[in-house]
N, C-alpha and C. Protein backbone atom coordinates (compact mmCIF):
# COMPACT_ATOMS: atom_id res chain seq x y z
N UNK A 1 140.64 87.61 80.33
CA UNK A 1 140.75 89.06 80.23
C UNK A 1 140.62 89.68 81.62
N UNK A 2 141.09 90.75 82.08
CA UNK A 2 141.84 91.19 83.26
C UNK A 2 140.72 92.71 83.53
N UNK A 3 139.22 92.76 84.04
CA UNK A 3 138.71 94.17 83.85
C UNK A 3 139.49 94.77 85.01
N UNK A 4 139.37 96.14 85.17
CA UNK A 4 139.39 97.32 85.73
C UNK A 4 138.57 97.18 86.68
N UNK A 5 138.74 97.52 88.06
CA UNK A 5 137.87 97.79 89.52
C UNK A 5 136.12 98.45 88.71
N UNK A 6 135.16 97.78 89.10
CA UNK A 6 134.04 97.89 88.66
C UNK A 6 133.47 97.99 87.24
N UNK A 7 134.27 97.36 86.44
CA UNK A 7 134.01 97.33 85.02
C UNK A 7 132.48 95.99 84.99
N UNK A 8 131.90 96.50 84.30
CA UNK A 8 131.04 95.54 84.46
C UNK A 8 131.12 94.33 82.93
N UNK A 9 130.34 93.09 83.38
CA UNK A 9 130.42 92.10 82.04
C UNK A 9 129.93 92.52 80.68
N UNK A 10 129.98 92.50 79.41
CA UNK A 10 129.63 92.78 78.42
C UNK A 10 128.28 92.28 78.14
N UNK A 11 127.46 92.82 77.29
CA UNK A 11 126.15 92.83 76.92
C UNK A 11 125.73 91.34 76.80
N UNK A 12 124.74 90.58 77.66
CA UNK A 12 124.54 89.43 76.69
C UNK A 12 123.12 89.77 76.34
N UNK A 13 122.72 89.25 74.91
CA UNK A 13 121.51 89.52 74.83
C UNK A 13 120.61 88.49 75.06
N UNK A 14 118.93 88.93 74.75
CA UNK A 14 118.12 88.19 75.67
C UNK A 14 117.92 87.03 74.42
N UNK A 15 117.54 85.61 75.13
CA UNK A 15 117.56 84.48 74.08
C UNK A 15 116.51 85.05 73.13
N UNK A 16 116.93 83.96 72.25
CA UNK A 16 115.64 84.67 70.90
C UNK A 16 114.14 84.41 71.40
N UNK A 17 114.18 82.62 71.94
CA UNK A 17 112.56 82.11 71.99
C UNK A 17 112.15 83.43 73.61
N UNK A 18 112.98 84.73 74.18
CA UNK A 18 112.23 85.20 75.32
C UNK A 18 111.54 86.88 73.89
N UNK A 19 112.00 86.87 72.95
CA UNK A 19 111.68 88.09 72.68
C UNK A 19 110.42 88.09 71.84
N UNK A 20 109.52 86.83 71.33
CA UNK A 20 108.50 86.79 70.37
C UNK A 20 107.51 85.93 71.70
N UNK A 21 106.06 86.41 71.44
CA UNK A 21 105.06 86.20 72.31
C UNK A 21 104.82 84.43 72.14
N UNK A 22 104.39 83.93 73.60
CA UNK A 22 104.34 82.33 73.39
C UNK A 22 103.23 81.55 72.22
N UNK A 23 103.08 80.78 71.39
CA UNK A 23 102.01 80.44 70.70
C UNK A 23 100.82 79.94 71.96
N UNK A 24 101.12 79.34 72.56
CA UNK A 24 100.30 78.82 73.84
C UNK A 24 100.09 79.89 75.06
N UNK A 25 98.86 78.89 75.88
CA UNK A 25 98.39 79.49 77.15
C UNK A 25 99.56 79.99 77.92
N UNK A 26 99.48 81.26 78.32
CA UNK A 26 100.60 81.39 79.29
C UNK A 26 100.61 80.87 80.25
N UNK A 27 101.43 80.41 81.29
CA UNK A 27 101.16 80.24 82.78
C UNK A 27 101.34 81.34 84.08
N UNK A 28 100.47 80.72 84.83
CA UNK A 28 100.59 82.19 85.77
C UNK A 28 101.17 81.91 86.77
N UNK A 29 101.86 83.03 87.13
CA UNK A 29 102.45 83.15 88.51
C UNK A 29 101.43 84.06 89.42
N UNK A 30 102.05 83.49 90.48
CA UNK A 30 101.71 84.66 91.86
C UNK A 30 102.55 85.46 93.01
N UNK A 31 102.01 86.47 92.92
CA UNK A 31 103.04 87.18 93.87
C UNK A 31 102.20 88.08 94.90
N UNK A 32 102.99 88.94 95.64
CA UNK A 32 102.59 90.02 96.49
C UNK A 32 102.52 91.21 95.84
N UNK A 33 103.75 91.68 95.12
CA UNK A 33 104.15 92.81 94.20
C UNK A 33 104.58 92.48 93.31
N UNK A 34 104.24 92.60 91.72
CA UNK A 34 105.22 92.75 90.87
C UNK A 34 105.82 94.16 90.86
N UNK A 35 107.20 94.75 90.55
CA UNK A 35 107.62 95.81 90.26
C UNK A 35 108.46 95.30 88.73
N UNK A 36 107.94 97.00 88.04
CA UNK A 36 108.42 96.79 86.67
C UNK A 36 109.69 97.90 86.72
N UNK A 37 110.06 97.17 85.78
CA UNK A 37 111.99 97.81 85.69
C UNK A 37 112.85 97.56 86.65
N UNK A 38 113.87 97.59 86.05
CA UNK A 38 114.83 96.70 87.43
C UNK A 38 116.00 97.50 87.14
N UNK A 39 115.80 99.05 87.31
CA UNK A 39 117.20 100.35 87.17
C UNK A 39 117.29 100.14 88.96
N UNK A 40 117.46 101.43 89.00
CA UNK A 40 117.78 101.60 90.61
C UNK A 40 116.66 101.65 91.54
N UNK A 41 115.65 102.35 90.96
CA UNK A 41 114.10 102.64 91.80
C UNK A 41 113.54 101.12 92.00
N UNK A 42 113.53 100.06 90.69
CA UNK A 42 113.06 99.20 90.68
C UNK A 42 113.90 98.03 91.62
N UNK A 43 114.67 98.53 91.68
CA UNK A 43 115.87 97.32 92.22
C UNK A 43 115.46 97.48 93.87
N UNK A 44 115.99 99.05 94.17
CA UNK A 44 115.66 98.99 95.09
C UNK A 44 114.53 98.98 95.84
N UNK A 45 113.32 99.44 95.30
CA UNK A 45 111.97 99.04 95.46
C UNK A 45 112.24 97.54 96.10
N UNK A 46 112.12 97.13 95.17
CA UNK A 46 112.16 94.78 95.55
C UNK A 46 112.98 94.91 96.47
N UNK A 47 113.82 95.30 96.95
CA UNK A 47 114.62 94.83 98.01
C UNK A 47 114.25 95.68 99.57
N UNK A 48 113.17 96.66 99.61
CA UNK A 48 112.58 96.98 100.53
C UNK A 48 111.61 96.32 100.56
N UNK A 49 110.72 95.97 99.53
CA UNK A 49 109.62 95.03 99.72
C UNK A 49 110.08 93.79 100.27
N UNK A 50 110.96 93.00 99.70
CA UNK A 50 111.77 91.74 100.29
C UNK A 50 111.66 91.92 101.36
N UNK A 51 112.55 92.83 101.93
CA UNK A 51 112.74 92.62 102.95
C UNK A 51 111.90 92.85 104.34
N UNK A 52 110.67 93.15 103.65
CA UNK A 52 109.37 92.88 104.76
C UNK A 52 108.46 91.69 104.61
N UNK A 53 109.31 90.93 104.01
CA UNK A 53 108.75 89.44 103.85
C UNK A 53 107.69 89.47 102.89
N UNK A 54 107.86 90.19 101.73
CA UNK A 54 106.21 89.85 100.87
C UNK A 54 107.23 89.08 99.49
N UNK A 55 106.08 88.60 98.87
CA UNK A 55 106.75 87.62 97.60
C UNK A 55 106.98 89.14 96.40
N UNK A 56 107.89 89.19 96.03
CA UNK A 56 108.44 90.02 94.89
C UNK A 56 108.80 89.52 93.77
N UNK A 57 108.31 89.73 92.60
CA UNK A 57 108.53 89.83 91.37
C UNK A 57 109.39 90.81 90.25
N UNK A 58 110.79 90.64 90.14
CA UNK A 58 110.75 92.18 89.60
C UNK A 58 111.16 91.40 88.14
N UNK A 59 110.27 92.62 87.15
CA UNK A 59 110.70 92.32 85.35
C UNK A 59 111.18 92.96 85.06
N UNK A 60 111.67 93.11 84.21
CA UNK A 60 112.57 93.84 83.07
C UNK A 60 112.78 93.40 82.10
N UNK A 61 112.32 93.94 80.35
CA UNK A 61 112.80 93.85 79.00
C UNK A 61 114.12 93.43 78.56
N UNK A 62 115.11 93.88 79.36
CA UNK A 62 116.42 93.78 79.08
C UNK A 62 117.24 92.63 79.63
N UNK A 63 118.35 92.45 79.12
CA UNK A 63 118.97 91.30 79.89
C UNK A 63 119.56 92.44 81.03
N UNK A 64 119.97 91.73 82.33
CA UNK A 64 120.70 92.70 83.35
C UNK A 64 121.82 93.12 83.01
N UNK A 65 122.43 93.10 82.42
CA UNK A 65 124.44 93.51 81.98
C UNK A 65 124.07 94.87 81.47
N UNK A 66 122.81 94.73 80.32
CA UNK A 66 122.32 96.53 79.92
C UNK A 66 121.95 97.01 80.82
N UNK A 67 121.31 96.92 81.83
CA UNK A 67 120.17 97.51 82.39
C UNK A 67 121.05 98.30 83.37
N UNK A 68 122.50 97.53 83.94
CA UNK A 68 123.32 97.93 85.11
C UNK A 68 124.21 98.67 83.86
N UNK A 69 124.42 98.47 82.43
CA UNK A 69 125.17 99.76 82.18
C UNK A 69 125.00 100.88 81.62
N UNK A 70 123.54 100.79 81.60
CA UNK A 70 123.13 101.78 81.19
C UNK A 70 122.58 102.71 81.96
N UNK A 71 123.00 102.35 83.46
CA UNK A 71 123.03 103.65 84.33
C UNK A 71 124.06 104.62 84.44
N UNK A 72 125.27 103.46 83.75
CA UNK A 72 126.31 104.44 83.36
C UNK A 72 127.21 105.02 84.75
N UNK A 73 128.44 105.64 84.58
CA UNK A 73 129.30 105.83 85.90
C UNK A 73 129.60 106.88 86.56
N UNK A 74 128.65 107.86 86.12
CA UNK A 74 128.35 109.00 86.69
C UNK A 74 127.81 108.30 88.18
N UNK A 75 127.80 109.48 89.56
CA UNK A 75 127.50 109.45 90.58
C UNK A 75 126.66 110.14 90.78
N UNK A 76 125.55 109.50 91.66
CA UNK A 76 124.32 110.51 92.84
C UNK A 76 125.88 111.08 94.01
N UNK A 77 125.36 112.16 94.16
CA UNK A 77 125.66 112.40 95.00
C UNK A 77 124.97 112.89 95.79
N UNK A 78 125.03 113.08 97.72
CA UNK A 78 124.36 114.03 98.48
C UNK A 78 124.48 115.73 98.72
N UNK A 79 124.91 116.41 97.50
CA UNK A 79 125.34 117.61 97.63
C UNK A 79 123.69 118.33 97.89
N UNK A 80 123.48 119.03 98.41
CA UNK A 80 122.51 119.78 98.46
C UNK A 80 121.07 119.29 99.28
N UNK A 81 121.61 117.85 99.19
CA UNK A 81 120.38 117.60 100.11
C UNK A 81 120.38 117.96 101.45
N UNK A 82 119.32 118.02 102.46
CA UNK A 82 119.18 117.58 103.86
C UNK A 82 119.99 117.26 104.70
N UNK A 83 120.71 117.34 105.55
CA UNK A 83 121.56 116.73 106.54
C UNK A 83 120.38 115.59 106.81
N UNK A 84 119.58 115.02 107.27
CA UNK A 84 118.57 114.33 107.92
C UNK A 84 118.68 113.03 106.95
N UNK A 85 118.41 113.87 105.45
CA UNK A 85 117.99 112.52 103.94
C UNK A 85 119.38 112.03 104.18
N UNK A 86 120.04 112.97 104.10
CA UNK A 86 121.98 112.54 103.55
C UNK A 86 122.30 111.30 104.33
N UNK A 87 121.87 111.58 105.78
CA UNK A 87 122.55 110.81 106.82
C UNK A 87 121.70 109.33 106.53
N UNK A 88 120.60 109.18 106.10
CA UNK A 88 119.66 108.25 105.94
C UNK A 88 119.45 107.05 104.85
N UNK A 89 120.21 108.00 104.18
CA UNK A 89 120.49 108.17 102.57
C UNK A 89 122.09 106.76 102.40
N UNK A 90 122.69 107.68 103.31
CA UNK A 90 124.38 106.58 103.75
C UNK A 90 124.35 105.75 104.66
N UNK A 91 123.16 105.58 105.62
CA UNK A 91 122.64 104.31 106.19
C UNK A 91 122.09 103.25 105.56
N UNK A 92 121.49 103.62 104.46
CA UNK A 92 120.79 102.64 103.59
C UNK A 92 121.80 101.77 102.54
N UNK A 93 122.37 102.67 102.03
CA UNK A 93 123.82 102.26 100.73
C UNK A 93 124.54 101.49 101.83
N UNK A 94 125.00 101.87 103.42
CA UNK A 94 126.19 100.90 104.14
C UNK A 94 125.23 99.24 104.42
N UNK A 95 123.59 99.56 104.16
CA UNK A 95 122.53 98.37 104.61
C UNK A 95 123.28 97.09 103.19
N UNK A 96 123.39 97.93 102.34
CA UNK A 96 123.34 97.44 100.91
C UNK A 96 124.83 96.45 100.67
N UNK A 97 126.05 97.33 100.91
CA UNK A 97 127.45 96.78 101.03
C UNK A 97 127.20 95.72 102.05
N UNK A 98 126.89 95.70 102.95
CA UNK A 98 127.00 94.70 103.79
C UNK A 98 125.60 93.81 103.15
N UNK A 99 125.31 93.83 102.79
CA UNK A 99 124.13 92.80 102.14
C UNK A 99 125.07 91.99 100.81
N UNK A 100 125.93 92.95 100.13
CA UNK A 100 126.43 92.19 98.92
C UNK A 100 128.08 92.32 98.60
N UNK A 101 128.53 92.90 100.21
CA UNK A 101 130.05 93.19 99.67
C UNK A 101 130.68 94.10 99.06
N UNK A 102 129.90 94.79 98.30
CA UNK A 102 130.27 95.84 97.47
C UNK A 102 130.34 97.01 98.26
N UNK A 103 131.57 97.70 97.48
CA UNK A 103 132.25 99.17 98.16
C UNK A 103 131.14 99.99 97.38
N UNK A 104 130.44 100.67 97.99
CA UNK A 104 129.65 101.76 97.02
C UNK A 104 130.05 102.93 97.29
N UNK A 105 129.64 103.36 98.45
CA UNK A 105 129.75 104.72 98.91
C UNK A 105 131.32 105.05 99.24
N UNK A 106 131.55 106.35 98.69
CA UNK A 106 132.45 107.27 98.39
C UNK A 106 132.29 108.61 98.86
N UNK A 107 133.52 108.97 99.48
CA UNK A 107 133.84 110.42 99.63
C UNK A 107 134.40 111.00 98.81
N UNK A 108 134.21 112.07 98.14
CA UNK A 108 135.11 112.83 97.51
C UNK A 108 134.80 114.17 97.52
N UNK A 109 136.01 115.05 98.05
CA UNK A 109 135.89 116.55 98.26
C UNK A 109 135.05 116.70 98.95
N UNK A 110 134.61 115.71 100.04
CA UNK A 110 133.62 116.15 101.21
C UNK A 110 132.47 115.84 101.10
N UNK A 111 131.66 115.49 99.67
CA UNK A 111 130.61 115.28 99.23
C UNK A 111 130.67 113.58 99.18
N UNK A 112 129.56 112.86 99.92
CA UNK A 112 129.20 111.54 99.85
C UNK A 112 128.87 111.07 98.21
N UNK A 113 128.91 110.00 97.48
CA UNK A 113 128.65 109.30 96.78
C UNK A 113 128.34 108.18 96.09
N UNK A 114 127.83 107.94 95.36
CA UNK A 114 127.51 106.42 94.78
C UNK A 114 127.43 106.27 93.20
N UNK A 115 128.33 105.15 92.45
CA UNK A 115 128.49 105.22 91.32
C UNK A 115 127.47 104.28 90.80
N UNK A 116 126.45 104.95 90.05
CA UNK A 116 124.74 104.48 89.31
C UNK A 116 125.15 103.01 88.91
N UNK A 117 126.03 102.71 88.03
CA UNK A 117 125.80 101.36 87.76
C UNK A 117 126.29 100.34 88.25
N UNK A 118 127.14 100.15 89.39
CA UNK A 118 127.83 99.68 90.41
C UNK A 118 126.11 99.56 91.45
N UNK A 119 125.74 100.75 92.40
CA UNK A 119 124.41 100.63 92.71
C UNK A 119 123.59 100.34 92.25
N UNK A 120 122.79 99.84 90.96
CA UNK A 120 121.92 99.63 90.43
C UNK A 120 122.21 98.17 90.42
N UNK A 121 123.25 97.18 90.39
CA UNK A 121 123.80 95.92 90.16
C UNK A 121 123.71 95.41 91.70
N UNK A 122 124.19 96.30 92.55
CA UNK A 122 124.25 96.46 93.99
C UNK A 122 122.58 96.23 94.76
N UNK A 123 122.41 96.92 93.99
CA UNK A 123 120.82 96.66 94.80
C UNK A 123 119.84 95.74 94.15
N UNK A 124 120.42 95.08 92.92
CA UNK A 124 119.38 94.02 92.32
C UNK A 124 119.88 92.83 92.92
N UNK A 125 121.39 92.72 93.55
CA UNK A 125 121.70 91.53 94.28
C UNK A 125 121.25 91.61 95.40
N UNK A 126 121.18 92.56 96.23
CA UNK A 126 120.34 92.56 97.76
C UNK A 126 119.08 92.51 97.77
N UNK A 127 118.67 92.54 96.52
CA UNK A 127 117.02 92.03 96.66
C UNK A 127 116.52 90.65 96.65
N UNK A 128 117.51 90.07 95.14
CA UNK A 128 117.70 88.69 95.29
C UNK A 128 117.76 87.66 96.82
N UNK A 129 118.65 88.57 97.32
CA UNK A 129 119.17 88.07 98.67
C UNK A 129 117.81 87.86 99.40
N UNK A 130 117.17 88.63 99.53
CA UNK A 130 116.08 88.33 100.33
C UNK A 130 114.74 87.94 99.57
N UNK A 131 114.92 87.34 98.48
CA UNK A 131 114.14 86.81 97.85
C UNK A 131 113.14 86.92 96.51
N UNK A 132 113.62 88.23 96.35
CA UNK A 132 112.66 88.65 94.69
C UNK A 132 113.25 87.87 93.69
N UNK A 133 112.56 87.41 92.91
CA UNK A 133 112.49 86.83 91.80
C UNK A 133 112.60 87.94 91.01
N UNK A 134 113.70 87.28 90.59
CA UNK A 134 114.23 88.44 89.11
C UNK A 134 113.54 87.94 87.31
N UNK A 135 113.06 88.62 86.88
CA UNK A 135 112.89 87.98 85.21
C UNK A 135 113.48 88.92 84.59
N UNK A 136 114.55 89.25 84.25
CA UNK A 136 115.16 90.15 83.25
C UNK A 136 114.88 89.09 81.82
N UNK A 137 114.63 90.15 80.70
CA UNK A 137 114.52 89.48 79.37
C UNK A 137 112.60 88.98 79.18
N UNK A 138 112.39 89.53 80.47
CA UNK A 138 110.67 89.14 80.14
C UNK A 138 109.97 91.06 80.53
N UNK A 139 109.87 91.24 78.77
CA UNK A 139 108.75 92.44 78.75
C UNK A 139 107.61 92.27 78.98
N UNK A 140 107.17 93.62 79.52
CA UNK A 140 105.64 93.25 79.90
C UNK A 140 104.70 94.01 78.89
N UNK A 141 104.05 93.55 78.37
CA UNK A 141 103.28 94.37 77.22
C UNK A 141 101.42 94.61 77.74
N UNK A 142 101.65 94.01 78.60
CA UNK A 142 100.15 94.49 79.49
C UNK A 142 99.89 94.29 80.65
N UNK A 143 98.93 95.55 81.83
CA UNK A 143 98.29 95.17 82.57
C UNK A 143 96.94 95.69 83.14
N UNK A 144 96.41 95.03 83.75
CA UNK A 144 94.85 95.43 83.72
C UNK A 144 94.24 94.81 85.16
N UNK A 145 93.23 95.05 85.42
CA UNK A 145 92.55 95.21 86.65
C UNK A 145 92.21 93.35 86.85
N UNK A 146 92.38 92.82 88.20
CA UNK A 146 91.99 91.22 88.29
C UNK A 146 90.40 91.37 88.97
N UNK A 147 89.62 91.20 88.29
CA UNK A 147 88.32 90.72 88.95
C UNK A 147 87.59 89.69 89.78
N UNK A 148 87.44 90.60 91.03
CA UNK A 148 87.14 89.70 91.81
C UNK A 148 85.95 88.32 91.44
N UNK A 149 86.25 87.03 91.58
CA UNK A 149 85.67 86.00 91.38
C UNK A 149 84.29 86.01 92.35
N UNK A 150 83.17 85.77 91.76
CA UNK A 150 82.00 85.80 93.07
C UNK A 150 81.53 87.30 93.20
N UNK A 151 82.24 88.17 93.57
CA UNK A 151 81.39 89.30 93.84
C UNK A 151 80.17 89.62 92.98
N UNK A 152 79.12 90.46 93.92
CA UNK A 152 77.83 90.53 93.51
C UNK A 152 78.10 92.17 92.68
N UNK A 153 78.99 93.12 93.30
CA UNK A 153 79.26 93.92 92.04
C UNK A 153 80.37 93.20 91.66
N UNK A 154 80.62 93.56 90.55
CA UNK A 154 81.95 93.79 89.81
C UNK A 154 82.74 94.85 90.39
N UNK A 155 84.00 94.19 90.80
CA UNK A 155 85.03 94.91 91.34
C UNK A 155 86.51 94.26 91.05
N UNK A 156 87.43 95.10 91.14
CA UNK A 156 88.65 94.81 90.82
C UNK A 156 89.42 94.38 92.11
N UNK A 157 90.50 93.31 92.20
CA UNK A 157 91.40 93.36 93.73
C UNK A 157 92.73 93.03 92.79
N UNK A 158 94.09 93.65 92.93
CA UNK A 158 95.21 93.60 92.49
C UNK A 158 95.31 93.52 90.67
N UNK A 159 96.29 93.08 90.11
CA UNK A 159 96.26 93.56 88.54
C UNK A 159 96.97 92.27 88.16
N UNK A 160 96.53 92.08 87.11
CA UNK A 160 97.50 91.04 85.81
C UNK A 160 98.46 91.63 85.17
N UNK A 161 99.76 91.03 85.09
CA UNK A 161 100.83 91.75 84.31
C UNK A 161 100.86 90.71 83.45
N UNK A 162 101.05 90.88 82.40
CA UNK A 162 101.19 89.94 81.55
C UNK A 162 102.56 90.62 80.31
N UNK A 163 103.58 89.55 80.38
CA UNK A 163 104.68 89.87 80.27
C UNK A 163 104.22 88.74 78.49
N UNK A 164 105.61 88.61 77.67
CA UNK A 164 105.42 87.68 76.72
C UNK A 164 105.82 86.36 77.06
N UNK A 165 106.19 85.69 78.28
CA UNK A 165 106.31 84.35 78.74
C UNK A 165 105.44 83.93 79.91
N UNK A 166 104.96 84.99 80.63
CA UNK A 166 104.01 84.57 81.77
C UNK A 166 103.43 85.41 81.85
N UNK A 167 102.20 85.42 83.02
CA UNK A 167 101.21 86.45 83.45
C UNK A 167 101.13 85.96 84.93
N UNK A 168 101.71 87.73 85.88
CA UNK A 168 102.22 87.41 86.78
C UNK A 168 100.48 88.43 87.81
N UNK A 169 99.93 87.17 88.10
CA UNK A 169 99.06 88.01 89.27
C UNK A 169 99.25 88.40 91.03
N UNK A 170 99.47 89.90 90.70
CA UNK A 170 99.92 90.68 91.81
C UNK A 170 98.68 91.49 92.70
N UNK A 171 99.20 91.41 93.93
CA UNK A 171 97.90 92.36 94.77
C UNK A 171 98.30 93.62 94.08
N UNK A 172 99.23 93.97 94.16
CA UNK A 172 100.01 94.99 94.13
C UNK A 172 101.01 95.51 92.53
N UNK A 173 100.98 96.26 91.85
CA UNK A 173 101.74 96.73 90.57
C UNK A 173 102.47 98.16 91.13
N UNK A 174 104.16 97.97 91.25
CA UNK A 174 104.90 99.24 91.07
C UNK A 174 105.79 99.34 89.76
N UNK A 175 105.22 100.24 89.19
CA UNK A 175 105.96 100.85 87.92
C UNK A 175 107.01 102.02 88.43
N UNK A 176 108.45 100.75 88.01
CA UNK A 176 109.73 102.24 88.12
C UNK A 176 110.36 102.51 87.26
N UNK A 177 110.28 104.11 87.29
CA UNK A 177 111.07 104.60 86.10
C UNK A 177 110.11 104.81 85.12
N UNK A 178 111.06 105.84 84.18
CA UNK A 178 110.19 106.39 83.19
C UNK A 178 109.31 105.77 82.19
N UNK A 179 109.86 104.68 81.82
CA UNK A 179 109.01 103.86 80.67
C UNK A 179 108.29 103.20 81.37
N UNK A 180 108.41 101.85 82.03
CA UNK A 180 107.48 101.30 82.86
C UNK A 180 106.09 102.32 82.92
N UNK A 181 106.27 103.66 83.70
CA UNK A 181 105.24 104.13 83.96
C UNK A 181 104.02 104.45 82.63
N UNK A 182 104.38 104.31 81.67
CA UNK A 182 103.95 104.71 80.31
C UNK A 182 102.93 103.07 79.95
N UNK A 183 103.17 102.50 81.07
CA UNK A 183 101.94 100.91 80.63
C UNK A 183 100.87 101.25 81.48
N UNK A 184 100.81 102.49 82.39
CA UNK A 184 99.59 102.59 83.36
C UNK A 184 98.85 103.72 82.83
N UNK A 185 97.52 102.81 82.37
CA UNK A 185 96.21 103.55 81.40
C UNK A 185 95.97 104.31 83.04
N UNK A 186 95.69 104.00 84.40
CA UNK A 186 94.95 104.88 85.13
C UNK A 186 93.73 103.94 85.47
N UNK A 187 93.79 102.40 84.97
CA UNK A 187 92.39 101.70 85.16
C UNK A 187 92.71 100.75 86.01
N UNK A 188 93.63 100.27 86.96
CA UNK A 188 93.87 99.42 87.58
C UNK A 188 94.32 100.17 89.24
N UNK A 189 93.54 100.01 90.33
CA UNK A 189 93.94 101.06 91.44
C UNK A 189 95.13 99.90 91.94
N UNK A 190 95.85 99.07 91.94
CA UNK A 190 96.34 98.44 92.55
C UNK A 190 97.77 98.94 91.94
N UNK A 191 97.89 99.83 90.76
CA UNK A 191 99.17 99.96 90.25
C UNK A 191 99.46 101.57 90.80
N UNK A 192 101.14 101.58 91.00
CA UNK A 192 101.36 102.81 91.61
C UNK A 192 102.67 103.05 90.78
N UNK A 193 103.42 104.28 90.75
CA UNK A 193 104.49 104.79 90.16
C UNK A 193 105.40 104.99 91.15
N UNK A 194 107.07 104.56 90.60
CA UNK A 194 107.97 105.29 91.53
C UNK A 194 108.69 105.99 90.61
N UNK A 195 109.43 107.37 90.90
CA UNK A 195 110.45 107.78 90.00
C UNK A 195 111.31 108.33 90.86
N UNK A 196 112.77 108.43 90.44
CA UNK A 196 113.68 109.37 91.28
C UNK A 196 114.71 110.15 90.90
N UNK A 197 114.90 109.84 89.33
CA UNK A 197 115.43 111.13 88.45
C UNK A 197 116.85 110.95 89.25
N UNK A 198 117.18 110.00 89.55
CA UNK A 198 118.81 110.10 89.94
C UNK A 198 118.82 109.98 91.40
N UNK A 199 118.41 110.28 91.53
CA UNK A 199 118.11 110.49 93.23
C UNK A 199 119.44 110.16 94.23
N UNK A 200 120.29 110.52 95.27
CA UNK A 200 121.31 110.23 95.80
C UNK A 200 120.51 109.42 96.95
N UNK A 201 118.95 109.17 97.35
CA UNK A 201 118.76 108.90 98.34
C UNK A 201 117.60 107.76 97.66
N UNK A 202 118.27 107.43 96.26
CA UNK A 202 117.13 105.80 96.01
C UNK A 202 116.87 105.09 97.52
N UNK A 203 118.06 104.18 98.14
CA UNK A 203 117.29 103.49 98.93
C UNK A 203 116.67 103.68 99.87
N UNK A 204 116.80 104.89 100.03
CA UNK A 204 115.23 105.27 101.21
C UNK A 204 113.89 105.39 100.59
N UNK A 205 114.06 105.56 99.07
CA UNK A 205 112.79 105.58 98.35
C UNK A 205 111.77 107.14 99.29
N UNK A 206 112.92 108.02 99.34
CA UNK A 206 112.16 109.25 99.70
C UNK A 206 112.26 110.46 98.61
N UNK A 207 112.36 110.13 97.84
CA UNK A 207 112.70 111.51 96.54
C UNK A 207 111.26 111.37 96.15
């Protein structure tokens, strides 16, 4: 079958044995950061972290084919922003094409652009590239504070994510995007939020 310039692959869904919790001990991983959701904030999150050399984890519930089309083919554009973000904004997306080949950025009628699910696919491969570990198809249904071993108080250092196939211990927890953020009770200081509501300037991660 013959797609259309940026048509993306059809849905596959996630295997059955990733969607019911393991009967057994999980095993743990380790990382620097986990980041949850793997849309555009999350994608591109991991691929700025990558690329300062820390170990990255990024999850996601979904298999990736949804996740990149359900950003759908509407465009960010830079209309209204900043001359300063804009220019910063199309330095980062040209960082990205040349990281994965892909044509992203677009002119049209004078106004710069980028089509969401083309970029969102775009920036989960340039993260790869520099090394995040992707788990699409592994939800995370909890996380909570890691206690320090030995200390004379009780204190917390980084968080447990615990997904339904592993439990990934991170110094560090970024929740992107709207749902993700909805697993942070407020009891773990090591977890932080990103959001960007569309943002034309995701990979600067300045919205």
């Amino acid at each position: 079958m013959i797609r259309a310039p940026g048509e993306l692959e059809a849905a596959v869904p996630c295997p059955p044995s990733l969607l019911e919790p393991s009967p057994t001990a999980l095993p743990t991983l380790t990382t620097d950061v986990a980041v949850v959701g793997a849309e555009a904030a999350g994608a591109a999150t991991a691929w700025h972290l990558a690329r300062r050399g820390l170990r990255v984890t990024l999850l996601e519930r979904r298999p990736a084919g949804e996740v990149w089309r359900s950003a759908g083919p509407s465009p960010w554009t830079d209309a209204g922003l900043p001359s300063r973000l804009a220019s910063e904004a199309a330095r980062l997306w040209r960082q990205v094409e040349l990281a994965t080949g892909a044509t992203l950025l677009h002119v049209v009628g004078g106004v710069r652009q980028v089509r969401a699910d083309q970029a969102t696919a775009a920036l989960t491969a340039a993260a790869t590239a520099w090394g995040a570990e992707l788990r699409h198809c592994d939800e995370v249904v909890g996380i909570e504070g890691a206690a320090v071993e030995g200390a004379a108080v009780e204190r917390t250092a980084g968080a447990l994510v615990r997904t339904r196939s592993v439990t990934v211990s991170a110094a560090r927890v970024v929740l992107a995007g709207a749902g993700p953020a909805a697993l942070h009770d407020g009891g773990a200081a090591a977890v932080g939020t990103v959001t960007t509501a569309g943002c034309f300037a995701i990979p600067a991660l300045t919205c």
